[in-house]
PDB file of N, CA and C in Angstrom:
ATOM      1  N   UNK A   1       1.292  71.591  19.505  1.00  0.00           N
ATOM      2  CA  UNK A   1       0.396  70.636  18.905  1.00  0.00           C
ATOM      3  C   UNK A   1       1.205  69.414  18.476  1.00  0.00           C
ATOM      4  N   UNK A   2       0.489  68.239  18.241  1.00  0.00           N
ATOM      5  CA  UNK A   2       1.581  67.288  18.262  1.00  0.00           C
ATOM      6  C   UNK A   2       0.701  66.144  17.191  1.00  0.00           C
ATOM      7  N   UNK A   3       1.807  65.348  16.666  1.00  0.00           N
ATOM      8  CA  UNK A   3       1.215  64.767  15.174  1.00  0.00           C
ATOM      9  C   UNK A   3       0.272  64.121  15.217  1.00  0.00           C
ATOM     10  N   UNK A   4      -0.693  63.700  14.105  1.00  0.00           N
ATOM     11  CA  UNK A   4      -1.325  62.636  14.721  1.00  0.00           C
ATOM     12  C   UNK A   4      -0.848  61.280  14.795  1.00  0.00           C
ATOM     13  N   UNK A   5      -1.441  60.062  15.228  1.00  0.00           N
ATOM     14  CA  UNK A   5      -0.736  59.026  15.758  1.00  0.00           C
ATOM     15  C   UNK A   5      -0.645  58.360  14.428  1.00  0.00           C
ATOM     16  N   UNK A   6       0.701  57.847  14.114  1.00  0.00           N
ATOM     17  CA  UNK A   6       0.480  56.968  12.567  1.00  0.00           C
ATOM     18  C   UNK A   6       0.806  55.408  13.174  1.00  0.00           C
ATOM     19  N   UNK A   7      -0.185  54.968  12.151  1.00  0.00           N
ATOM     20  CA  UNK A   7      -0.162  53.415  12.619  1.00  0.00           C
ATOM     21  C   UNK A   7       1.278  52.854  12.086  1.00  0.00           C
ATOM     22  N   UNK A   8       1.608  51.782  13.229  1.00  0.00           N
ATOM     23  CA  UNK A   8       2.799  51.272  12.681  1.00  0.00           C
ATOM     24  C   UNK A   8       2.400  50.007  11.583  1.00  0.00           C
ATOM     25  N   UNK A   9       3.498  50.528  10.643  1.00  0.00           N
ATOM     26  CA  UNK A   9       3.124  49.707   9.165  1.00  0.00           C
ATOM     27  C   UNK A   9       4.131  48.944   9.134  1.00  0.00           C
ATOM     28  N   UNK A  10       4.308  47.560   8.638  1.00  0.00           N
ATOM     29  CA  UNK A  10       5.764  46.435   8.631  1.00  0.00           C
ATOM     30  C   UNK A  10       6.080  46.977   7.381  1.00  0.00           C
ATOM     31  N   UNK A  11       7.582  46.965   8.277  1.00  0.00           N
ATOM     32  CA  UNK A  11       8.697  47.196   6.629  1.00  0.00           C
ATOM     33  C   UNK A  11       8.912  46.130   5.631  1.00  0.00           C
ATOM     34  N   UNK A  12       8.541  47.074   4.879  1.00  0.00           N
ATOM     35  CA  UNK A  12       8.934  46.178   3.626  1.00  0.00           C
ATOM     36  C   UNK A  12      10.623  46.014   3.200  1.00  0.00           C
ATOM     37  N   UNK A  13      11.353  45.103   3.073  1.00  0.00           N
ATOM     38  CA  UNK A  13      12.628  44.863   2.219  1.00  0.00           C
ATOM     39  C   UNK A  13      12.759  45.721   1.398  1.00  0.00           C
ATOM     40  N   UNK A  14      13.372  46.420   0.959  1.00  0.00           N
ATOM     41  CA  UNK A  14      13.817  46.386  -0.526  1.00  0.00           C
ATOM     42  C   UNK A  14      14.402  45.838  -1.150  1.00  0.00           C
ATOM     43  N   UNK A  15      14.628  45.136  -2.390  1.00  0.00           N
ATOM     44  CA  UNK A  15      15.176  44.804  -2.994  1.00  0.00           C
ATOM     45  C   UNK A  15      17.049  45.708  -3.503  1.00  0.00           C
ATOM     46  N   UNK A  16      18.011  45.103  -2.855  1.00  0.00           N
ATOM     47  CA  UNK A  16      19.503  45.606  -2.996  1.00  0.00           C
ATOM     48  C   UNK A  16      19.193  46.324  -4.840  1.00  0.00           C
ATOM     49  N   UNK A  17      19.751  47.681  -4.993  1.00  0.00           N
ATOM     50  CA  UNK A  17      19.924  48.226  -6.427  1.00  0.00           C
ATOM     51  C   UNK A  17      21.348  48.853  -6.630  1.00  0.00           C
ATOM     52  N   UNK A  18      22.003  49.418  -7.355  1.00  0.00           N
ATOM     53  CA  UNK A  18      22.690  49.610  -7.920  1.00  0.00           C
ATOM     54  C   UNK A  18      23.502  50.760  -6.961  1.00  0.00           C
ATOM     55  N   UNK A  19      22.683  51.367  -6.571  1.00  0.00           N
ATOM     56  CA  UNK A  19      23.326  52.834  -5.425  1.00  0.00           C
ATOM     57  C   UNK A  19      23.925  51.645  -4.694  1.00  0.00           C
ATOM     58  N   UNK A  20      22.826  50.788  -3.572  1.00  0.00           N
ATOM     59  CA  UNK A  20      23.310  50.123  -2.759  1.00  0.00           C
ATOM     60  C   UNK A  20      24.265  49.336  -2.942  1.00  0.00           C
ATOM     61  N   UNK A  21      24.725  48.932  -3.812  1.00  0.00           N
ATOM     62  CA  UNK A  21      25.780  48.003  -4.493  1.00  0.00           C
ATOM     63  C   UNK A  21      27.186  48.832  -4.410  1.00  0.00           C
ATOM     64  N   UNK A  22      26.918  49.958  -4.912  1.00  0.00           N
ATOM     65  CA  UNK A  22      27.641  50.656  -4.986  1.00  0.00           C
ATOM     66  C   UNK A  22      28.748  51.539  -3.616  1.00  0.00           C
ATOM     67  N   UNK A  23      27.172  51.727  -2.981  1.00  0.00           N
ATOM     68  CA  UNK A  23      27.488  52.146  -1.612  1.00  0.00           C
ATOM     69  C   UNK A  23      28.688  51.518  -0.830  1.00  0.00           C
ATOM     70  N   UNK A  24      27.897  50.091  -0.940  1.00  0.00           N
ATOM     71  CA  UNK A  24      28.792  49.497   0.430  1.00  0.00           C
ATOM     72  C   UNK A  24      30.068  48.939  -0.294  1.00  0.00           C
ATOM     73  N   UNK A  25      30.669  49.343  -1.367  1.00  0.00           N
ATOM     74  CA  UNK A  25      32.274  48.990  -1.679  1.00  0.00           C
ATOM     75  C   UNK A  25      32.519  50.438  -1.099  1.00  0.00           C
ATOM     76  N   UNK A  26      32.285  51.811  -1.871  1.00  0.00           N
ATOM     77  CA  UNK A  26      33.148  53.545  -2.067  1.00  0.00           C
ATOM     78  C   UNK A  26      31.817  54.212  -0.751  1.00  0.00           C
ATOM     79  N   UNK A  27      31.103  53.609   0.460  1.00  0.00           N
ATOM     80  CA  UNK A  27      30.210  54.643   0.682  1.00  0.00           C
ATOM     81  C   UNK A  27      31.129  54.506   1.926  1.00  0.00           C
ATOM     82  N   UNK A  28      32.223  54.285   2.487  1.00  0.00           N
ATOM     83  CA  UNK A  28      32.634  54.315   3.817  1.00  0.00           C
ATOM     84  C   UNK A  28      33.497  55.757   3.707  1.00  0.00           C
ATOM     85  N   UNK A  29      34.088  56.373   4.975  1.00  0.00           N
ATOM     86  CA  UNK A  29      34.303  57.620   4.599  1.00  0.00           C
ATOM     87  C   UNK A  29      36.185  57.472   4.084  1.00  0.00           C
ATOM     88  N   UNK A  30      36.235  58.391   3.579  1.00  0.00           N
ATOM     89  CA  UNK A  30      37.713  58.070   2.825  1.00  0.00           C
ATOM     90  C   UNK A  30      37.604  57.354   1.634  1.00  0.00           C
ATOM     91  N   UNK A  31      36.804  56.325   1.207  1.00  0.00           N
ATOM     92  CA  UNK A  31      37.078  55.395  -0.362  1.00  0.00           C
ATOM     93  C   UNK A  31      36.954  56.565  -1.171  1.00  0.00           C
ATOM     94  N   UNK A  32      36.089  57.305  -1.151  1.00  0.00           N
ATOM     95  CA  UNK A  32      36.196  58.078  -2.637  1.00  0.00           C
ATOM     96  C   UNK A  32      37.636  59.026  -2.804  1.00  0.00           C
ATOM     97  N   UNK A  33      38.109  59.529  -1.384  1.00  0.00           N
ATOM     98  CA  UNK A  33      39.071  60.800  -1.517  1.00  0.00           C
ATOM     99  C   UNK A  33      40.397  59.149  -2.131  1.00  0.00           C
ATOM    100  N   UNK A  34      40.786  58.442  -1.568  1.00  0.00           N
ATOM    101  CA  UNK A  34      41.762  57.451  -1.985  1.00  0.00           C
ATOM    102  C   UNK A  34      41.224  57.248  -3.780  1.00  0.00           C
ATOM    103  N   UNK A  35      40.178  56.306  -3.930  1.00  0.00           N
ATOM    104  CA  UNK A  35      39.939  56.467  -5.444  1.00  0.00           C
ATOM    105  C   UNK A  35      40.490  57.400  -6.058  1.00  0.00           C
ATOM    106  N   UNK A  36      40.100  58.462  -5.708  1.00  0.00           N
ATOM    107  CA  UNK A  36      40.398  59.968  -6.421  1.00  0.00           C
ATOM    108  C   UNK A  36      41.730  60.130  -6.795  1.00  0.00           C
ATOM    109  N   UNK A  37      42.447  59.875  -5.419  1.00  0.00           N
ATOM    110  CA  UNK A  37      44.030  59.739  -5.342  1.00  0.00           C
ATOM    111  C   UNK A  37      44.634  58.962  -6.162  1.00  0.00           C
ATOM    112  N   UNK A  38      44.324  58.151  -6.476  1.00  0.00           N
ATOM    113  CA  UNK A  38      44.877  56.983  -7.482  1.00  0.00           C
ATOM    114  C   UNK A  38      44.526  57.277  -9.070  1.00  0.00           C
ATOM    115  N   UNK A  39      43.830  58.445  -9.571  1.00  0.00           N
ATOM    116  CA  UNK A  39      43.345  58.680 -10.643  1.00  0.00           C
ATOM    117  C   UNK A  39      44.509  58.866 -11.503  1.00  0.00           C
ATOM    118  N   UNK A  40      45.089  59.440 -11.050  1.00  0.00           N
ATOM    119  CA  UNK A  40      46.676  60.309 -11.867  1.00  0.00           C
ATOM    120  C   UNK A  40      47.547  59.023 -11.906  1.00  0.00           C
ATOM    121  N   UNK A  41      47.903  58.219 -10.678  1.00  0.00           N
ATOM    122  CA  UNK A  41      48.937  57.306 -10.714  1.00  0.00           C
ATOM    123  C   UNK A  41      49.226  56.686  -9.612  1.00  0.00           C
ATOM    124  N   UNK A  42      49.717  55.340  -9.737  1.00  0.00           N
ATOM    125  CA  UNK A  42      49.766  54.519  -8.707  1.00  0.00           C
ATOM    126  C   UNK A  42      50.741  54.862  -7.321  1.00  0.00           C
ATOM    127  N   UNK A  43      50.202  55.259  -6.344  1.00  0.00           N
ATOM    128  CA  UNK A  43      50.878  55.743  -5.375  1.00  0.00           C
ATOM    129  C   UNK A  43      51.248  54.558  -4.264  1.00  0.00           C
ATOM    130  N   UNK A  44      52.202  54.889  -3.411  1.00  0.00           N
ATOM    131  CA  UNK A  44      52.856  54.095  -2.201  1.00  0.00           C
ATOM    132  C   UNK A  44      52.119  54.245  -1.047  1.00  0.00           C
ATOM    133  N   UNK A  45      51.584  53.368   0.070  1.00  0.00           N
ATOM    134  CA  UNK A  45      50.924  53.409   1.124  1.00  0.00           C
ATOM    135  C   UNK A  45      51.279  55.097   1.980  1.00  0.00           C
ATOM    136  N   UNK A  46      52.600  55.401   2.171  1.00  0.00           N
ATOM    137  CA  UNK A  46      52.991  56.619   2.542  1.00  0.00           C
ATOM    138  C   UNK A  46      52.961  57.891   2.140  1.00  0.00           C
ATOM    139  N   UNK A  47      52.847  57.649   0.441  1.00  0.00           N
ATOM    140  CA  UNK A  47      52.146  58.729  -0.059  1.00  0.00           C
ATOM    141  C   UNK A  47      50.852  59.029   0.181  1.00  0.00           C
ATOM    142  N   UNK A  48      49.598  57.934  -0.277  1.00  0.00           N
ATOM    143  CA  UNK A  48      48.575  57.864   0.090  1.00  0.00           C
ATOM    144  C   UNK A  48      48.434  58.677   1.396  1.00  0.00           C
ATOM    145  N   UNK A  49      48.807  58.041   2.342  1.00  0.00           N
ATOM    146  CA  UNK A  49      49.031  58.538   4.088  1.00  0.00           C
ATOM    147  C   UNK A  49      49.364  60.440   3.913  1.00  0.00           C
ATOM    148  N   UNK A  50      50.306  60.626   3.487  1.00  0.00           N
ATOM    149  CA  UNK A  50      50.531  62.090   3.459  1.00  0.00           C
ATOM    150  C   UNK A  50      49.419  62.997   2.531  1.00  0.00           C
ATOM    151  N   UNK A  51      49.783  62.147   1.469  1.00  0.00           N
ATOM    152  CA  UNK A  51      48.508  63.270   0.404  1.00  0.00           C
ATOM    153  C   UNK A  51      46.840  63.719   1.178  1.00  0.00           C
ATOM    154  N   UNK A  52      46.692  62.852   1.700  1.00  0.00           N
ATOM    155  CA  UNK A  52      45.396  62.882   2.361  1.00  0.00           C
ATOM    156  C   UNK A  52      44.725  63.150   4.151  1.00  0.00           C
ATOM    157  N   UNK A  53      46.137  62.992   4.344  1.00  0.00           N
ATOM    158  CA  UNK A  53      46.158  63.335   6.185  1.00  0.00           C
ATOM    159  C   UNK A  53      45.087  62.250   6.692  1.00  0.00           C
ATOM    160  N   UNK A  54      45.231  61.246   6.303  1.00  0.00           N
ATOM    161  CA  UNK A  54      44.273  59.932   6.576  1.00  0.00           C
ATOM    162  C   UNK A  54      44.840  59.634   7.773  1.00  0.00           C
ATOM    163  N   UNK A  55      44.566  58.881   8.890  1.00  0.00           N
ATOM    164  CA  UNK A  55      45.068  58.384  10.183  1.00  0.00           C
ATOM    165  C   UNK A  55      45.244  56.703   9.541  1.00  0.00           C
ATOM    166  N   UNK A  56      46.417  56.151   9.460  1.00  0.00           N
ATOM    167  CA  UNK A  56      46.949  54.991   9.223  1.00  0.00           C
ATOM    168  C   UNK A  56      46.068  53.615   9.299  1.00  0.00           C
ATOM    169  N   UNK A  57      45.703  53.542  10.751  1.00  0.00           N
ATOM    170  CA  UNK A  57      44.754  52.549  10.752  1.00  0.00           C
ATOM    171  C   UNK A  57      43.600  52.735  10.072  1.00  0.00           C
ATOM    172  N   UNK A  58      42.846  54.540   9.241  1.00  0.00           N
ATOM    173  CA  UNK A  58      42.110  53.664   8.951  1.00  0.00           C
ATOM    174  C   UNK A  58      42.111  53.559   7.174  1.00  0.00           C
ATOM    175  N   UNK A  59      43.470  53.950   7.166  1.00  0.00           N
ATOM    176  CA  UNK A  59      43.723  53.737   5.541  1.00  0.00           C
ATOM    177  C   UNK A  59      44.494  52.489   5.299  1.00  0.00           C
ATOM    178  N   UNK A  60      45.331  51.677   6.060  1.00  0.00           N
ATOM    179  CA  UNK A  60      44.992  49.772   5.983  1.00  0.00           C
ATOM    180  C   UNK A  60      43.963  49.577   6.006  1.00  0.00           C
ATOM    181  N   UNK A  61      42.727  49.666   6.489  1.00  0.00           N
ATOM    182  CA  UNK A  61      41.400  49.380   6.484  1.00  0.00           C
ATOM    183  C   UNK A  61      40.761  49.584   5.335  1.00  0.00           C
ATOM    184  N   UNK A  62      40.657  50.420   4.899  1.00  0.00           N
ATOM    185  CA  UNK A  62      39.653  51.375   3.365  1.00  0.00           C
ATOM    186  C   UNK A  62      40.852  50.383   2.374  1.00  0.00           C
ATOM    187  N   UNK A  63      41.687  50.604   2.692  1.00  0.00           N
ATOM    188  CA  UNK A  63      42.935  49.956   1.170  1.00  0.00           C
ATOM    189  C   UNK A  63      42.307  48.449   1.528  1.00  0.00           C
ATOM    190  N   UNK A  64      42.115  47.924   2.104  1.00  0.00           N
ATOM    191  CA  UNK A  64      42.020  46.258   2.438  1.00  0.00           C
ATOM    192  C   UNK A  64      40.763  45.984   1.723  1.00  0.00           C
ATOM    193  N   UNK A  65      39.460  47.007   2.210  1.00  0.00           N
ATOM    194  CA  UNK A  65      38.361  46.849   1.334  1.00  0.00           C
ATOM    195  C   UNK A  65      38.327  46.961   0.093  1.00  0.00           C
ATOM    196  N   UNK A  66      39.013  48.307  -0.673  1.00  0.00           N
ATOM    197  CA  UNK A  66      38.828  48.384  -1.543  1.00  0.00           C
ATOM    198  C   UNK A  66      39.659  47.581  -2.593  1.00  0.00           C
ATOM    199  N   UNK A  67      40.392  46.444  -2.283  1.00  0.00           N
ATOM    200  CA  UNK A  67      41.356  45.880  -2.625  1.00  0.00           C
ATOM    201  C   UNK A  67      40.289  44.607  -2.593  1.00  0.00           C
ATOM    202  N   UNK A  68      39.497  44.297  -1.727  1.00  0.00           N
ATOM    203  CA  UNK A  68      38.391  42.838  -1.805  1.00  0.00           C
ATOM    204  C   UNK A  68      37.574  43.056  -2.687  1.00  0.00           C
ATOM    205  N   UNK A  69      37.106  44.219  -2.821  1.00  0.00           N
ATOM    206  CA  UNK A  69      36.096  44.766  -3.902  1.00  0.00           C
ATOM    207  C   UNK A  69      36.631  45.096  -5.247  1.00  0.00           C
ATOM    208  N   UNK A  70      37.667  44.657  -5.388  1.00  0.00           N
ATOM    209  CA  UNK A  70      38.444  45.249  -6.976  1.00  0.00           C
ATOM    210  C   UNK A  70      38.423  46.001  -7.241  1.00  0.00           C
ATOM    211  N   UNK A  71      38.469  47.158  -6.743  1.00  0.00           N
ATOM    212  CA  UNK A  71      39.063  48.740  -6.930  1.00  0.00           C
ATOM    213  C   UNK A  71      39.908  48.540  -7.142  1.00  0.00           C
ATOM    214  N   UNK A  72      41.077  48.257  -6.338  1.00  0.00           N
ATOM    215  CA  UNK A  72      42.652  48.977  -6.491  1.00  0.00           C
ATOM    216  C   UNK A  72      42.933  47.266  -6.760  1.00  0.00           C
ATOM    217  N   UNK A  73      44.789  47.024  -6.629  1.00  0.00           N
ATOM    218  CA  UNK A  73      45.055  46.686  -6.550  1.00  0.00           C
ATOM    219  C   UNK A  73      46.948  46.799  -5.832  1.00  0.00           C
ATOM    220  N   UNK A  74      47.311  46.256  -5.176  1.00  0.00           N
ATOM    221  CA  UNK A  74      48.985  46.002  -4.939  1.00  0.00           C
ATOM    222  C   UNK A  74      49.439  46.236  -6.134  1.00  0.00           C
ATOM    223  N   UNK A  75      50.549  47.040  -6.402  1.00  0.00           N
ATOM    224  CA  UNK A  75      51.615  46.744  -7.317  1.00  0.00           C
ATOM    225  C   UNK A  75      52.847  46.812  -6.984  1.00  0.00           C
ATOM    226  N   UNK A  76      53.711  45.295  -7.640  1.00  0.00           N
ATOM    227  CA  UNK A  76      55.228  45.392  -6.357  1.00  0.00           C
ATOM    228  C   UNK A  76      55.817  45.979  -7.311  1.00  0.00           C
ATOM    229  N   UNK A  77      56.987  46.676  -6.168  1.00  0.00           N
ATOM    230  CA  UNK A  77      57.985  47.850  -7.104  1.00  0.00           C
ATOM    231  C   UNK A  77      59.324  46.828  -6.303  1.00  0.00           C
ATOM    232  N   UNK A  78      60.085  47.606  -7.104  1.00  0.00           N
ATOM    233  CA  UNK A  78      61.824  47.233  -6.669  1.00  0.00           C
ATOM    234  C   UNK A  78      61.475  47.029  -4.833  1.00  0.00           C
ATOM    235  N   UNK A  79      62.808  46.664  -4.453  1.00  0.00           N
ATOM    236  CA  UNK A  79      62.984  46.513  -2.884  1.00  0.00           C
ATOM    237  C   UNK A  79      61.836  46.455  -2.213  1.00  0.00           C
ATOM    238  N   UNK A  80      61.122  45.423  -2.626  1.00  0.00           N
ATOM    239  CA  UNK A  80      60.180  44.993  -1.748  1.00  0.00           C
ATOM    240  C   UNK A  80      59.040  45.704  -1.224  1.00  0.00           C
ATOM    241  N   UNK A  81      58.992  46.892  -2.071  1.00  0.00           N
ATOM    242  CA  UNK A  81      57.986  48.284  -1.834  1.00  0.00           C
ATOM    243  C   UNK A  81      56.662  47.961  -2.796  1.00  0.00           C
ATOM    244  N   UNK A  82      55.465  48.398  -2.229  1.00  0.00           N
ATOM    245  CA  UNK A  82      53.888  48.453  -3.136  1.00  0.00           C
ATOM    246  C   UNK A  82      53.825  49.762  -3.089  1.00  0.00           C
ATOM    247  N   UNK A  83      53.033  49.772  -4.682  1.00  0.00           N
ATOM    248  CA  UNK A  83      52.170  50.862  -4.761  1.00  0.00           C
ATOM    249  C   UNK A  83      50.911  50.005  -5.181  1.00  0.00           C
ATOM    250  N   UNK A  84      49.789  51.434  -4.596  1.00  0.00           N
ATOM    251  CA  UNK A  84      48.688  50.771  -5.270  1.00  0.00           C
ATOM    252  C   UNK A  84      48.216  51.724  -6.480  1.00  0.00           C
ATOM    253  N   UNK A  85      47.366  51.037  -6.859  1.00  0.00           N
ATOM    254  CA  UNK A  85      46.773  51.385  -8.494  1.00  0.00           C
ATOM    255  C   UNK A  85      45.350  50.619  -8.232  1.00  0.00           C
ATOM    256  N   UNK A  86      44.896  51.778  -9.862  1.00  0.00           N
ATOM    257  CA  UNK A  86      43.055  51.025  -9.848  1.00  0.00           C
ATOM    258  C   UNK A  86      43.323  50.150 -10.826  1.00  0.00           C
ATOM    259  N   UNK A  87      42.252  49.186 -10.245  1.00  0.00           N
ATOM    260  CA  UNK A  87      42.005  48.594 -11.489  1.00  0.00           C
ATOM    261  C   UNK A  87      41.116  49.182 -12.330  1.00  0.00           C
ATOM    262  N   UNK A  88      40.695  48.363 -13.436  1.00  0.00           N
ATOM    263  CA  UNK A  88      39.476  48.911 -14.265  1.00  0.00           C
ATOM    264  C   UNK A  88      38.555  49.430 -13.642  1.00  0.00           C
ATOM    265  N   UNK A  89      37.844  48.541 -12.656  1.00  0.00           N
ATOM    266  CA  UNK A  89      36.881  48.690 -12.105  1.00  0.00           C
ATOM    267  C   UNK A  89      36.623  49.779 -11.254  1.00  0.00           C
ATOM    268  N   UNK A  90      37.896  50.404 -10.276  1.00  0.00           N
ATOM    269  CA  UNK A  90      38.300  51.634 -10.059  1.00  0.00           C
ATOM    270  C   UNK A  90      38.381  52.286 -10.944  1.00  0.00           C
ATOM    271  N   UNK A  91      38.367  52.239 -11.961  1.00  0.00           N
ATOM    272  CA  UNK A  91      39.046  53.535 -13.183  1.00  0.00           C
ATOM    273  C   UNK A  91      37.548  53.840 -13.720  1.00  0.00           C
ATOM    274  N   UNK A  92      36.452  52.809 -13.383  1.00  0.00           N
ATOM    275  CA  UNK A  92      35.363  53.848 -13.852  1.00  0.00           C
ATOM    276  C   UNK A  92      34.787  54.183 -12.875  1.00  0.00           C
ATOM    277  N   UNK A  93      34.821  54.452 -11.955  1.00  0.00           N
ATOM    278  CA  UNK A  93      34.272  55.304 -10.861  1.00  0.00           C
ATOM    279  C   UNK A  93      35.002  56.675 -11.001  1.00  0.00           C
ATOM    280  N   UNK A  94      35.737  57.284 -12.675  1.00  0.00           N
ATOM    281  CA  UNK A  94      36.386  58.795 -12.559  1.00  0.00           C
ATOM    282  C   UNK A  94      35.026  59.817 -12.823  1.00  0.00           C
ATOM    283  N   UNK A  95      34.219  59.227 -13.991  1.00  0.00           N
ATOM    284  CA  UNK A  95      32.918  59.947 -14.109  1.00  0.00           C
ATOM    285  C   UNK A  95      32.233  59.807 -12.850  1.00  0.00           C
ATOM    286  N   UNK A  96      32.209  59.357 -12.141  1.00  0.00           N
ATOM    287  CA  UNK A  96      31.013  59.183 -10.843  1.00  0.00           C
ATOM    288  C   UNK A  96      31.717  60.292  -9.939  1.00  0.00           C
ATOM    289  N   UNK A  97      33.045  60.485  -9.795  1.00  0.00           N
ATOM    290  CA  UNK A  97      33.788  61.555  -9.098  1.00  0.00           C
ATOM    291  C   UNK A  97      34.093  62.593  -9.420  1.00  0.00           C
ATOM    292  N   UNK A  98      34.276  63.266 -10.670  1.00  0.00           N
ATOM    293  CA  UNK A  98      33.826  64.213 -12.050  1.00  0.00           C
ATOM    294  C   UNK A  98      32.597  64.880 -11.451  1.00  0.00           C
ATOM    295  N   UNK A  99      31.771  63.800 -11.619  1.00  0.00           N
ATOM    296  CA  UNK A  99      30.236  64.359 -11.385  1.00  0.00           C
ATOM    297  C   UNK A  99      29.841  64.778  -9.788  1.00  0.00           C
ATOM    298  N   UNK A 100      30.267  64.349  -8.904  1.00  0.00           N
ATOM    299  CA  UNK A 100      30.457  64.715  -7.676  1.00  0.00           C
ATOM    300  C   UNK A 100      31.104  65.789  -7.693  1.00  0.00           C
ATOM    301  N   UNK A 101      32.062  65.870  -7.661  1.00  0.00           N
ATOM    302  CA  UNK A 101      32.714  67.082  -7.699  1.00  0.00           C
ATOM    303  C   UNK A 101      31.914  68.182  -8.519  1.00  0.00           C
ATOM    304  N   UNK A 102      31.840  68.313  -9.364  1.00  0.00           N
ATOM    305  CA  UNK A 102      30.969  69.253 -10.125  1.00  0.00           C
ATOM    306  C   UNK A 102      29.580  69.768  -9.125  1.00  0.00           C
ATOM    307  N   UNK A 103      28.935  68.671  -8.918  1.00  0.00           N
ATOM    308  CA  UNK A 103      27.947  68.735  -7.816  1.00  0.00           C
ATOM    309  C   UNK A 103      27.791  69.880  -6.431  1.00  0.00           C
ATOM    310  N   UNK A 104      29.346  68.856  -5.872  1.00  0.00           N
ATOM    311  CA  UNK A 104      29.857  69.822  -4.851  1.00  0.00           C
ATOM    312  C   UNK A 104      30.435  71.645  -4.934  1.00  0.00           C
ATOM    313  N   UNK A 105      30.885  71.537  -5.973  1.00  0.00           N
ATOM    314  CA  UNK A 105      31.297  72.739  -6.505  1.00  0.00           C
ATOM    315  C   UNK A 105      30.231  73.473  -6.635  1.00  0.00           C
ATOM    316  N   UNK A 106      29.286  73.176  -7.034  1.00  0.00           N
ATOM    317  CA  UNK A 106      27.344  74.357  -7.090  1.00  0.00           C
ATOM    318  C   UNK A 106      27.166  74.269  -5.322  1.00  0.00           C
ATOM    319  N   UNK A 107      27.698  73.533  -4.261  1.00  0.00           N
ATOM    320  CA  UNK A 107      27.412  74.031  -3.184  1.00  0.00           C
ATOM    321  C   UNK A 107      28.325  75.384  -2.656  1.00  0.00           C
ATOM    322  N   UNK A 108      29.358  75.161  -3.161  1.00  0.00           N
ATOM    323  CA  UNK A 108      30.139  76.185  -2.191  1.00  0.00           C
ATOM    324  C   UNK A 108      30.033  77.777  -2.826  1.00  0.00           C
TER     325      UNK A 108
END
């Protein structure tokens, strides 16, 4: 048996809210596990890279965004070496990852 026919209705816009805002800085895959990473302390591109088994290109990528969006930031160390670190603005996305996690944890 098969549905009945629904009329096609024009989409409406929505108006951008706060998820969506949110989304498109931490909704690409990897921003949250990096955020996360940076919670404890400002780590080196190579750490980052190892702690997470990220593939390189696309953690220059996620670090580049989240670096336009004021998450993280560069921090220069001796010999010409960065680590990165959150900023504020990264540092409150720990309850939003808290709560995720907790979340995830009632799935498994």
């Amino acid at each position: 048996m098969s549905d009945p026919e629904v009329p096609d209705v024009p989409e409406v816009p929505e108006a951008p809210d706060g998820l969506d805002a949110a989304l498109a800085v931490v909704g690409q895959r990897w921003a949250l596990r990096i955020v996360d990473c940076l919670r404890a302390a400002p780590l080196r591109y190579g750490d980052l890279q190892r702690d997470l088994g990220i593939p390189t290109n696309i953690l220059a990528t996620r670090l580049r965004e989240l670096e336009q969006a004021g998450v993280l930031y560069r921090l220069p160390l001796k010999h010409n070496s960065r680590a990165y670190a959150l900023t504020e603005r990264g540092a409150d996305l720990g309850a939003a990852l808290d709560a995720l996690r907790q979340w995830g944890d009632g799935l498994t």
